[in-house]
N, C-alpha and C. Protein backbone atom coordinates (compact mmCIF):
# COMPACT_ATOMS: atom_id res chain seq x y z
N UNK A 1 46.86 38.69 -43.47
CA UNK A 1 45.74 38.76 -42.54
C UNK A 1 44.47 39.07 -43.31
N UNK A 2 43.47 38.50 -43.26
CA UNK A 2 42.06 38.56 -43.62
C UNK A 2 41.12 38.34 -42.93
N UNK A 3 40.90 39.59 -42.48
CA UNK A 3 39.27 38.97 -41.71
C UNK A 3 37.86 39.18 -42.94
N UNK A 4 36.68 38.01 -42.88
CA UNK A 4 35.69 38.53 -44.18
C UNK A 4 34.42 39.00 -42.91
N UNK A 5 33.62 39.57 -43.65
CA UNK A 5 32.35 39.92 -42.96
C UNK A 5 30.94 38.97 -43.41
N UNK A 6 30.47 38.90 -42.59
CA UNK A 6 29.62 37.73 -43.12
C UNK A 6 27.92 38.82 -43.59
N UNK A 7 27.70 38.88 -44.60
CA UNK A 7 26.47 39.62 -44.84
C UNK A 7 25.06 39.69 -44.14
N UNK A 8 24.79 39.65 -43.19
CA UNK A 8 23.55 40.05 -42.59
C UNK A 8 22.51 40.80 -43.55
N UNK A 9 22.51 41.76 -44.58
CA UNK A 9 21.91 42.13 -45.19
C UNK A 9 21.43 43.64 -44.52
N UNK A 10 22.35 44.16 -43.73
CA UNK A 10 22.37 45.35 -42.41
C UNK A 10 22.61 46.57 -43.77
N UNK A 11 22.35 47.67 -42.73
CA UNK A 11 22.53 48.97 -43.51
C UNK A 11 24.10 49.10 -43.30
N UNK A 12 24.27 49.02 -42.46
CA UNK A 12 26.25 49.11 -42.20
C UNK A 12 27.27 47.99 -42.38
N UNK A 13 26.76 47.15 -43.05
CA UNK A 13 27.95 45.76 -43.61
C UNK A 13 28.99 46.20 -44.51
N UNK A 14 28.69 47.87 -45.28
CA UNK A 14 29.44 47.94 -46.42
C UNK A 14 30.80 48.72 -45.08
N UNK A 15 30.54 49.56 -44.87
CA UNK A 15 31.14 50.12 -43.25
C UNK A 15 32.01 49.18 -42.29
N UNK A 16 31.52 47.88 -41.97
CA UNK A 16 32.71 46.94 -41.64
C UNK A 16 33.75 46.96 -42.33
N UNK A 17 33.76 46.28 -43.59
CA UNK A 17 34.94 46.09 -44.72
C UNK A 17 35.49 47.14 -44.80
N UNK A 18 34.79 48.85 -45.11
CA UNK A 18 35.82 49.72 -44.82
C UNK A 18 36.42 49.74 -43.70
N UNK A 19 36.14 49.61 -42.53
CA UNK A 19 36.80 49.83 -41.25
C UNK A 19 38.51 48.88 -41.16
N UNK A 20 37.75 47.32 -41.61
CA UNK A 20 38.78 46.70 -41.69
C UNK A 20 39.60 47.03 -42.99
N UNK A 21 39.92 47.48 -43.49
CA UNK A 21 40.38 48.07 -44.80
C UNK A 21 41.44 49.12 -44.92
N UNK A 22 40.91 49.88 -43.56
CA UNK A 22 41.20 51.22 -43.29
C UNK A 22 42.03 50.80 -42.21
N UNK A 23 42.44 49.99 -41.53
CA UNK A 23 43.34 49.52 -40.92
C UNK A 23 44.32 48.57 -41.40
N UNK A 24 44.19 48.17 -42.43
CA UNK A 24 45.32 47.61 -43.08
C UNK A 24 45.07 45.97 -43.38
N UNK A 25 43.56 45.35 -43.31
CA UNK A 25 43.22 44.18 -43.24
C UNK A 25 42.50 43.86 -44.49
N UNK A 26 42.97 42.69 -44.95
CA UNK A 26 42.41 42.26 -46.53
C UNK A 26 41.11 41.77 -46.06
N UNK A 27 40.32 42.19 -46.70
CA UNK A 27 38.51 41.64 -46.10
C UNK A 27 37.65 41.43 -47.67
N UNK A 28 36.81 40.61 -47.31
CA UNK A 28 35.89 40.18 -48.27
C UNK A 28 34.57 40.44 -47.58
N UNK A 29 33.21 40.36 -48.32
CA UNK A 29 32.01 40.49 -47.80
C UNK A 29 31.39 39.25 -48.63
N UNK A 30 30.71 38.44 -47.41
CA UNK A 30 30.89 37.38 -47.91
C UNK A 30 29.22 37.23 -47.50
N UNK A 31 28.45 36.21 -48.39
CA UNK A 31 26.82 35.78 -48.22
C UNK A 31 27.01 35.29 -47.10
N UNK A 32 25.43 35.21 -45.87
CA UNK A 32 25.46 34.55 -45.20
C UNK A 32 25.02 33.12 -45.41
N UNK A 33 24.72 32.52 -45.94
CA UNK A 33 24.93 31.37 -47.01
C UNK A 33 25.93 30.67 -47.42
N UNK A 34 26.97 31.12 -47.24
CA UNK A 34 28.28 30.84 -47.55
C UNK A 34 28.53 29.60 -46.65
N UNK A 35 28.71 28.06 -47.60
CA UNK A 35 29.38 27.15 -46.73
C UNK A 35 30.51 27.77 -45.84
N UNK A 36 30.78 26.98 -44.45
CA UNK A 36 31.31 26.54 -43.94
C UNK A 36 33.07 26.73 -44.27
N UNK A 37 32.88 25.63 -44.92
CA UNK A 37 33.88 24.83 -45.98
C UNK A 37 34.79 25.61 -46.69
N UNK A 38 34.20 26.60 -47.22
CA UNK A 38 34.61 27.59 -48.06
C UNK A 38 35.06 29.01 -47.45
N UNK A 39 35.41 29.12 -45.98
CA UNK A 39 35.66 30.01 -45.13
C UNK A 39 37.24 29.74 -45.38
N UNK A 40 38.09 31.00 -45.62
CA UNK A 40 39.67 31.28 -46.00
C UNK A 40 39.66 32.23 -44.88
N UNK A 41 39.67 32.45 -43.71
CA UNK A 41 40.32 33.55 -43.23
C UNK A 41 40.77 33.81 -41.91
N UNK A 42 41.35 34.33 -41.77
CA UNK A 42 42.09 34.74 -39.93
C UNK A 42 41.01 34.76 -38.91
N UNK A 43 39.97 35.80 -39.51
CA UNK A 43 38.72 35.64 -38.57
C UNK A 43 37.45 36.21 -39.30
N UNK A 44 36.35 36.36 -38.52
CA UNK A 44 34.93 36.78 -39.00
C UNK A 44 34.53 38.09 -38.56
N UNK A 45 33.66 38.73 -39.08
CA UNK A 45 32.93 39.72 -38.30
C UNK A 45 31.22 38.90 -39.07
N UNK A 46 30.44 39.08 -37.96
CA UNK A 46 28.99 38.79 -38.26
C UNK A 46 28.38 39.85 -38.19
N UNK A 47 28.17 40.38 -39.40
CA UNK A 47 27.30 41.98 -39.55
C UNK A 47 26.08 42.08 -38.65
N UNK A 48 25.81 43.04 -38.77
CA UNK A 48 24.53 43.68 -38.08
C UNK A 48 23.24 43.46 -39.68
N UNK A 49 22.06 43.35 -39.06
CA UNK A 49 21.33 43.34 -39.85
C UNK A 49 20.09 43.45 -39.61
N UNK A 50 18.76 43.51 -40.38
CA UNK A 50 17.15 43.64 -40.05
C UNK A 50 16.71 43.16 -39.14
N UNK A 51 16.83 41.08 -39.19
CA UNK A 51 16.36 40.62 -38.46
C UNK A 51 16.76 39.26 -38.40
N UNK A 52 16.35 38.64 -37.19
CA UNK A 52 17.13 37.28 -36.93
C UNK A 52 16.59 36.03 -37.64
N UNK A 53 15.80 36.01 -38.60
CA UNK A 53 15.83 34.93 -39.09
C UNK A 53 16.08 35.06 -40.21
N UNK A 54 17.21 35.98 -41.16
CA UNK A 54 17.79 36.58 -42.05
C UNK A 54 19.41 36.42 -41.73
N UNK A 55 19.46 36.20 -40.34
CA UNK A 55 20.85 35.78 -40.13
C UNK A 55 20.78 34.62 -38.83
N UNK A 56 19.98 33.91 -38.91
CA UNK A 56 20.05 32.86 -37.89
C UNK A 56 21.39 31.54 -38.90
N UNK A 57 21.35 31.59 -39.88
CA UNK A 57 22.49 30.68 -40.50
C UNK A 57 23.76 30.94 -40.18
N UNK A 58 23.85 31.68 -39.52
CA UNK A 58 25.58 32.18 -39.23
C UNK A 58 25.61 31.07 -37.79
N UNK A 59 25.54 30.51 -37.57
CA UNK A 59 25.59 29.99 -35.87
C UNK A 59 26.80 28.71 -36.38
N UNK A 60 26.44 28.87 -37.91
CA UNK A 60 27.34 26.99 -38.96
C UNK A 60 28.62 27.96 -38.69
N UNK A 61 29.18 29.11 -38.18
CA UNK A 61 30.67 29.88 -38.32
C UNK A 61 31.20 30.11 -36.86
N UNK A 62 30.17 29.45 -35.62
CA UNK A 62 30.92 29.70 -34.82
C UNK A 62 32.14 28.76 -33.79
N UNK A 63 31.92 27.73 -34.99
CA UNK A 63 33.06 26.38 -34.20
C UNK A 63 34.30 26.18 -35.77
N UNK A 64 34.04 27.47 -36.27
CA UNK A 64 35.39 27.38 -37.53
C UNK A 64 37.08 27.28 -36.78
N UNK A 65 36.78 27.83 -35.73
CA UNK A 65 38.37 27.57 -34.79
C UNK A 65 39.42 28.78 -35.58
N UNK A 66 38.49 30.07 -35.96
CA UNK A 66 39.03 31.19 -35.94
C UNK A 66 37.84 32.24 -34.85
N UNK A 67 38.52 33.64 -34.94
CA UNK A 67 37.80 34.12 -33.99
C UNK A 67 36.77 35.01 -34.63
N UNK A 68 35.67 35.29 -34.04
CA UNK A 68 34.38 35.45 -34.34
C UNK A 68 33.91 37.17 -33.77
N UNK A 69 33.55 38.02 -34.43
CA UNK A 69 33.38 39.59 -34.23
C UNK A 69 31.42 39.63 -34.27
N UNK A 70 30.77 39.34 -33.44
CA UNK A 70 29.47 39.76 -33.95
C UNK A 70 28.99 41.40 -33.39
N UNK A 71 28.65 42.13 -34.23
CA UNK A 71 28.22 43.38 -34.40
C UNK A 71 26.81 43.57 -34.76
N UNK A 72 26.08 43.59 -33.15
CA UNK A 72 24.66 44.12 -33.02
C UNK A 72 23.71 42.79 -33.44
N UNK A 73 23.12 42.53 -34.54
CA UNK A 73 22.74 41.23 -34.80
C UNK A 73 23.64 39.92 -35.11
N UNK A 74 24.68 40.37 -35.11
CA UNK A 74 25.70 39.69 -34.99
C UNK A 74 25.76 38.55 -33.80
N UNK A 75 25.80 39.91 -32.42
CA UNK A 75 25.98 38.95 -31.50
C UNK A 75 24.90 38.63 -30.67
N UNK A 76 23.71 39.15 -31.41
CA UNK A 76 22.73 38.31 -30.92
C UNK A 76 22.32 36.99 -31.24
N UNK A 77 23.41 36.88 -32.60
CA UNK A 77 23.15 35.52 -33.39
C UNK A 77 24.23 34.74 -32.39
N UNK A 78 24.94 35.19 -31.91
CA UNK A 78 26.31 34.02 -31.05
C UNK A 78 25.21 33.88 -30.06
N UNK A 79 24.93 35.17 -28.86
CA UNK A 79 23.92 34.67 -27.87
C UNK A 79 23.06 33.69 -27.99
N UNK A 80 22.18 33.73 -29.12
CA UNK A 80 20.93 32.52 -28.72
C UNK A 80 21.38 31.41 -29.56
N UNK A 81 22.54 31.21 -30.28
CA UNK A 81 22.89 30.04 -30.77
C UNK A 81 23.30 29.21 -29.63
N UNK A 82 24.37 29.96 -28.95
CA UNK A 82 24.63 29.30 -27.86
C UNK A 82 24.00 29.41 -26.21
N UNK A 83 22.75 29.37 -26.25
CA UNK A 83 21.93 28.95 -25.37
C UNK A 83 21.66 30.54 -24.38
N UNK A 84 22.11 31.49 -25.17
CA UNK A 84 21.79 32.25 -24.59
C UNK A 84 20.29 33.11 -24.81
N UNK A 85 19.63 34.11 -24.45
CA UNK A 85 18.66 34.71 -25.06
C UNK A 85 18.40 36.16 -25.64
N UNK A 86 17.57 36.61 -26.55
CA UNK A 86 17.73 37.31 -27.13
C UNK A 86 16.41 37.74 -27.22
N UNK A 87 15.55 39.09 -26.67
CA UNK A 87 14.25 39.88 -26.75
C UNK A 87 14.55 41.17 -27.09
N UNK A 88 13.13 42.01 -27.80
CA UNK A 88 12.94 43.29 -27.75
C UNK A 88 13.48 44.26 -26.75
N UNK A 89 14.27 44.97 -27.21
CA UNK A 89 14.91 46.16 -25.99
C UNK A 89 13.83 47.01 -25.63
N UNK A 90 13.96 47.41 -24.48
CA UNK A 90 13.14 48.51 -23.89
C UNK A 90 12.68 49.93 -24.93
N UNK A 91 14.09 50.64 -25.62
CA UNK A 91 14.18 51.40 -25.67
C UNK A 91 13.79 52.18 -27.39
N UNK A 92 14.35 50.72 -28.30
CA UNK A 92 14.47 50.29 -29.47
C UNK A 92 15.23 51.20 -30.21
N UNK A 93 15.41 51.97 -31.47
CA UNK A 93 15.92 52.24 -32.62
C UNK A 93 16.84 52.92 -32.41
N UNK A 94 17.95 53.46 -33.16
CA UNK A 94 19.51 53.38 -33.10
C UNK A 94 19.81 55.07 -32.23
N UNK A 95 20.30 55.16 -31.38
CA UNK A 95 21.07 56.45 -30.48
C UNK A 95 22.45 56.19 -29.88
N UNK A 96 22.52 57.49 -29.44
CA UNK A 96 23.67 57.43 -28.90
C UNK A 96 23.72 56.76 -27.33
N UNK A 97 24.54 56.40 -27.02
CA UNK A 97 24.50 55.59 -25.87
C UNK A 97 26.20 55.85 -25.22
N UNK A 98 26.16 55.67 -23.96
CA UNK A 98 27.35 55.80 -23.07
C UNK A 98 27.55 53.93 -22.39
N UNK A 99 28.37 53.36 -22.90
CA UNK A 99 28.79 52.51 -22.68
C UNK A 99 29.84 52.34 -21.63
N UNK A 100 29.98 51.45 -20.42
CA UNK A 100 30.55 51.62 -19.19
C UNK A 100 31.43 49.72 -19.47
N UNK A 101 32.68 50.26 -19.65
CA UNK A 101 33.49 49.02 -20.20
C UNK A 101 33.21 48.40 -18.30
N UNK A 102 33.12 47.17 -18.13
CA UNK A 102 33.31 46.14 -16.99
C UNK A 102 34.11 45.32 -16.65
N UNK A 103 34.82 44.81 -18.19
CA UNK A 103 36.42 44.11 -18.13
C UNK A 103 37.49 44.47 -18.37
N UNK A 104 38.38 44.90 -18.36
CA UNK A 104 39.24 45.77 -18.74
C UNK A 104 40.52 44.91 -19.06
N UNK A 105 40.34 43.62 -18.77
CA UNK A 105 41.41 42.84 -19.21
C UNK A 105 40.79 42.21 -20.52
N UNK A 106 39.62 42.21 -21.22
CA UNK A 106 39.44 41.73 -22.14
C UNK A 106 40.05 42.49 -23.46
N UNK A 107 40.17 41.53 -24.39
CA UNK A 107 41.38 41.92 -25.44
C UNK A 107 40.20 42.70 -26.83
N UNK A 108 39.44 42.76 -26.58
CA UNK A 108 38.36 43.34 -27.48
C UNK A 108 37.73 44.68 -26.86
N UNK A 109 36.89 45.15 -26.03
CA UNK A 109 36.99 46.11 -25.67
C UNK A 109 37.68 46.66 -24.12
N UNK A 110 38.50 46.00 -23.83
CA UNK A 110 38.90 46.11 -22.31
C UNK A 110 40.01 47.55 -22.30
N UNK A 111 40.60 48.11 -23.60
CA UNK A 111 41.34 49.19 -23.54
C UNK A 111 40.77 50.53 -24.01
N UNK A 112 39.32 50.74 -24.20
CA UNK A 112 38.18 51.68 -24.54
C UNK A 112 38.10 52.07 -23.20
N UNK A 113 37.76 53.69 -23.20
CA UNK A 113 37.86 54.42 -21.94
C UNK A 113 36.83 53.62 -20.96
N UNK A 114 36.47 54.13 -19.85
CA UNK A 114 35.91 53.19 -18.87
C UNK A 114 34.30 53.82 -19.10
N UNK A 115 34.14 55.07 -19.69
CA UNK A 115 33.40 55.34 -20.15
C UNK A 115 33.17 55.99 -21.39
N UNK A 116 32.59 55.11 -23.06
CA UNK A 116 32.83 55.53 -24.13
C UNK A 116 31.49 55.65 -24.86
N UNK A 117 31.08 56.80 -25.28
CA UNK A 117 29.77 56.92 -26.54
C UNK A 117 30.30 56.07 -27.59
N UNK A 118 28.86 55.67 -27.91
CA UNK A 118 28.75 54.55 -29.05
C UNK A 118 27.42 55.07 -29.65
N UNK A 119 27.22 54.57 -30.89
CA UNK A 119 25.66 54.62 -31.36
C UNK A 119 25.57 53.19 -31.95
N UNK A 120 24.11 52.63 -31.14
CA UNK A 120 23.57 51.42 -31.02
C UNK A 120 22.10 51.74 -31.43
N UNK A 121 21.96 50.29 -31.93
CA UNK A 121 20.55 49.98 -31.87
C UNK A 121 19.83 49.14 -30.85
N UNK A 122 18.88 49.49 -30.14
CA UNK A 122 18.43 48.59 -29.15
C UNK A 122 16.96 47.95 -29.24
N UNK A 123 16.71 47.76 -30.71
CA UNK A 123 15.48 46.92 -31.22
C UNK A 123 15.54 45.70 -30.47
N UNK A 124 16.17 45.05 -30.77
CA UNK A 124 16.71 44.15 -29.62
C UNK A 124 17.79 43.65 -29.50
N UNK A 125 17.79 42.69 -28.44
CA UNK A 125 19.01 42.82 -27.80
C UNK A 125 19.58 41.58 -26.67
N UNK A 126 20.63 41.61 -26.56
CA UNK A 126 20.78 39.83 -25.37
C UNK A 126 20.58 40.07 -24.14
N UNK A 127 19.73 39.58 -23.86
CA UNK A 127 19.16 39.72 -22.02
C UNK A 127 19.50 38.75 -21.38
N UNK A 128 20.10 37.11 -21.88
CA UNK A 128 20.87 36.66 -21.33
C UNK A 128 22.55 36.25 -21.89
N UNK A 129 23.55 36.08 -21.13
CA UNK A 129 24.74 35.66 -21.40
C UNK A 129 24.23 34.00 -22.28
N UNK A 130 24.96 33.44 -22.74
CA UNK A 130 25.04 32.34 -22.97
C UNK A 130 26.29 31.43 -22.04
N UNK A 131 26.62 30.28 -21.41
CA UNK A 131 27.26 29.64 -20.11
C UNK A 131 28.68 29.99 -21.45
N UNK A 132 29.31 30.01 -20.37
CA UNK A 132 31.09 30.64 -20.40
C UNK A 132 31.49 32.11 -21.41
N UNK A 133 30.56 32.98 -20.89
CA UNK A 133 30.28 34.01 -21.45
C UNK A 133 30.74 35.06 -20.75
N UNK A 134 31.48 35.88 -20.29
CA UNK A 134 31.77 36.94 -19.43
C UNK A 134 30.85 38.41 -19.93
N UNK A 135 30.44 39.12 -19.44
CA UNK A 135 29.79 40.40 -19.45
C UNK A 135 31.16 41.31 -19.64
N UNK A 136 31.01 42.17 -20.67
CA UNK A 136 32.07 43.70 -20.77
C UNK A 136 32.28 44.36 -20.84
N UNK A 137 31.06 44.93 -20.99
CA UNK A 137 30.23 46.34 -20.98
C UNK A 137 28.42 46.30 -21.08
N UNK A 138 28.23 47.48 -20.29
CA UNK A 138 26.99 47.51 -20.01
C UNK A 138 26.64 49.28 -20.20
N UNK A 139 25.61 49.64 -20.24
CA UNK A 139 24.76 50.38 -19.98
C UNK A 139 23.46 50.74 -19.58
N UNK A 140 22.94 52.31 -19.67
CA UNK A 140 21.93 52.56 -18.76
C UNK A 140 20.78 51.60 -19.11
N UNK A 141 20.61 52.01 -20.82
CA UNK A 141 19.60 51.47 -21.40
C UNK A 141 20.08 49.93 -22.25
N UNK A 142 20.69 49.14 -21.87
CA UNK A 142 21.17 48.11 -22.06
C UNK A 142 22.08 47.09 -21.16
N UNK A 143 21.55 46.09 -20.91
CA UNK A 143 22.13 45.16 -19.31
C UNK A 143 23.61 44.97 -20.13
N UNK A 144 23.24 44.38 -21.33
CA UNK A 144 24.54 43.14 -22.02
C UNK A 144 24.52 44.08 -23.30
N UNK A 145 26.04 45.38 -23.01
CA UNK A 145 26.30 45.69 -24.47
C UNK A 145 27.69 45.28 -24.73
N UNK A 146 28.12 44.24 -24.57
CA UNK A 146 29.18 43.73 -25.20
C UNK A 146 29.95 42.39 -24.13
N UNK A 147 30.03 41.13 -25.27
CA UNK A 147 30.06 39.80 -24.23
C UNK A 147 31.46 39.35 -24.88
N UNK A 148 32.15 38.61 -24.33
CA UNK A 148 32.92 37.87 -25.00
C UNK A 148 33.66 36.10 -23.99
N UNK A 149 33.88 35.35 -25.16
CA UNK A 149 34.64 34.02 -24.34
C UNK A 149 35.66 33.64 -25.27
N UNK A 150 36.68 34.14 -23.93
CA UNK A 150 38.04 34.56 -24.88
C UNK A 150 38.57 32.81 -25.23
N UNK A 151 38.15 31.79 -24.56
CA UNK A 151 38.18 30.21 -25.06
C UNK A 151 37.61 30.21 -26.60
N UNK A 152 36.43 30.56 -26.12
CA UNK A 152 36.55 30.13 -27.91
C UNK A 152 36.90 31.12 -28.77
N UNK A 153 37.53 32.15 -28.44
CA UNK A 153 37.31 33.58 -29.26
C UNK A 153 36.33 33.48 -30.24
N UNK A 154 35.16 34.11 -29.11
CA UNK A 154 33.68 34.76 -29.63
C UNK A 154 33.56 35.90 -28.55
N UNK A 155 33.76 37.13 -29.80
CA UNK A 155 33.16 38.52 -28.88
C UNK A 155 31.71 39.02 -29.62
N UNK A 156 31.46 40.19 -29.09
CA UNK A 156 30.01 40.54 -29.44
C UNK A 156 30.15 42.07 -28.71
N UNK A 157 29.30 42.84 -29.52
CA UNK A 157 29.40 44.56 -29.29
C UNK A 157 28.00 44.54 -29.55
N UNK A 158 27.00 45.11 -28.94
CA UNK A 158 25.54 45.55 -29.53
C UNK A 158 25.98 47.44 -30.12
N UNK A 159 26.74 47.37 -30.11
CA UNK A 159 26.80 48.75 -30.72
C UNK A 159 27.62 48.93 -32.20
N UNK A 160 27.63 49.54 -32.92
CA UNK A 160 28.17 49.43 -34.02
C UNK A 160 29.50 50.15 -34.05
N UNK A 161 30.84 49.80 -33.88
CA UNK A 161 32.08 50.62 -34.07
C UNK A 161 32.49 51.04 -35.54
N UNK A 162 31.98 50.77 -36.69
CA UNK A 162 32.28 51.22 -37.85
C UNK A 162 31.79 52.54 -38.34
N UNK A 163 30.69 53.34 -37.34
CA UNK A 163 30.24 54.38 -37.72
C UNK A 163 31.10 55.82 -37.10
N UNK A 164 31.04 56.82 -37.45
CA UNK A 164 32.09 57.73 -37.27
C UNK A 164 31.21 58.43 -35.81
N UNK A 165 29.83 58.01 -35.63
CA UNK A 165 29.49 58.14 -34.06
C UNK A 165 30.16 57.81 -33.19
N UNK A 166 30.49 56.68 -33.51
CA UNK A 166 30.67 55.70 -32.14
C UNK A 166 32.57 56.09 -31.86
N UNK A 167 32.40 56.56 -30.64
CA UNK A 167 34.16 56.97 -30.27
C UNK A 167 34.95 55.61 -29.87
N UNK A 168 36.18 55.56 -30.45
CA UNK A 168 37.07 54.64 -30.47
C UNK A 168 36.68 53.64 -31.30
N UNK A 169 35.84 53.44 -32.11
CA UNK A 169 35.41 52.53 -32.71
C UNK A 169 36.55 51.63 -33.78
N UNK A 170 37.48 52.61 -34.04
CA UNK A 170 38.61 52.00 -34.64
C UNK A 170 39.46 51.13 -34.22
N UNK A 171 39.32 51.53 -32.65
CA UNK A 171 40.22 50.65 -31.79
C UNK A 171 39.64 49.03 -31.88
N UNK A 172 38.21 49.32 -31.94
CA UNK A 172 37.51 48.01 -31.45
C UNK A 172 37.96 47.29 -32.56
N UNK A 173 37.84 47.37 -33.81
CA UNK A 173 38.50 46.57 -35.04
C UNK A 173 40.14 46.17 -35.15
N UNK A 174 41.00 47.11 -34.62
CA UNK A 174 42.35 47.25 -34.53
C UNK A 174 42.64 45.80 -33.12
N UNK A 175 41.88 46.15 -32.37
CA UNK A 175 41.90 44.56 -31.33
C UNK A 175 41.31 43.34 -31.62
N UNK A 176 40.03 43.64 -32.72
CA UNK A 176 39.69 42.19 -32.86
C UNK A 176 40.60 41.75 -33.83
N UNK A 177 41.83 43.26 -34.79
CA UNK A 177 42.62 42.33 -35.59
C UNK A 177 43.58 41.97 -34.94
N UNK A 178 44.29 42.14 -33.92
CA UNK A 178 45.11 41.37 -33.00
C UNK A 178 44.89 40.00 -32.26
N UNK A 179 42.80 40.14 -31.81
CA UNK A 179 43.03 38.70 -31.66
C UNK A 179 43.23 37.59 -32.64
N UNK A 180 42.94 37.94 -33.79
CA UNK A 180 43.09 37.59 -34.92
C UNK A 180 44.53 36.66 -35.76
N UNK A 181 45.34 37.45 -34.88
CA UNK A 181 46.79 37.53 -35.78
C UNK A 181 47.48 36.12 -35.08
C-alpha cells in the first residue's frame, strides 16, 4: 500500500507523510509537477498549501482512477476544478474549530464523533459543492468543511488531520487508507 502526497508547497506537507507513515503506509512526497504518467500508487493526498495558483496543476490527478485525499487547499483544488467554487472565508487564518460530521455513512469522515475539534484554516474556502458532490461536515464558521463523491473517490477536509490539534485526525488517514486498499 502507498499512498504519495502531492506537494502544495504548505507548511504541513512534511506532517501528511508522517501521518501516513505512522500508520503503517509507504508514502512518498511527491512535486506538484509531477506527470501524470509517473503516478505509482494506491492513492493521493493533495497537500494544503499558500495559494491556488501554486497548486492549481493538481486537477491533471483527479481522473488517475485511484482515490484522491485533498487537505485544505487540497480540496479546494478538487472543488473549483470540478466546477465547483472557491472564495475568501469570512473568518480567515488557522483556529480551532468544532466540526459537525452530516454523513455518517461516508467512509472518510462518517465514523468521527458527530461533533469533533479540528484546527483549520479558513483563508479560504469552498462555498460551492461541485455537481455529484455530497456535503459531510459543516460548521459554525464554515458552510463546506468536508465534501466527498464516493463514485469517483474524491474526498476533501478543509481542516488539517495531521496536526496533533485536530482530534481523531488519525482516524481520518486510517479511512482514507481503507478507501484506498
Amino acid at each position: 500500500m502507498q499512498i504519495d502526497v502531492v506537494d502544495n508547497h504548505g507548511q504541513f506537507t512534511h506532517l501528511e507523510g508522517r501521518a501516513l507513515r505512522d500508520i503503517g503506509v509507504e508514502t512518498e512526497t511527491i512535486d506538484n509537477e509531477t506527470p501524470p504518467e509517473e503516478i505509482d500508487a494506491d492513492g493521493l493526498v493533495l497537500s494544503g498549501g499558500p495559494e491556488m495558483s501554486r497548486a492549481g496543476r493538481c486537477g491533471k490527478y483527479l481522473d488517475l482512477g485511484i482515490p484522491v485525499l485533498g487537505i485544505c487547499l487540497g480540496m479546494q483544488v478538487i472543488a473549483a476544478e470540478l466546477g465547483g467554487s472557491v472564495a475568501g472565508g469570512e473568518y480567515g487564518g488557522y483556529a480551532d474549530v468544532t466540526v459537525e460530521i452530516e454523513e455518517k455513512a461516508d467512509p472518510l469522515v462518517g465514523s468521527l464523533a458527530p461533533e469533533t475539534r479540528v484546527w483549520a484554516s479558513h483563508a479560504d474556502e469552498v462555498k460551492e459543492l461541485p455537481e455529484g458532490f455530497d456535503l459531510t461536515a459543516t460548521s459554525e464558521v464554515c458552510g463546506i468543511e468536508a465534501m466527498s463523491n464516493e463514485s469517483r473517490n474524491l474526498y476533501g477536509v478543509q481542516w488539517h488531520p495531521e496536526v496533533a490539534h485536530t482530534e481523531r485526525g488519525e482516524e481520518v488517514f486510517r479511512n482514507f487508507r481503507a478507501i484506498c486498499e
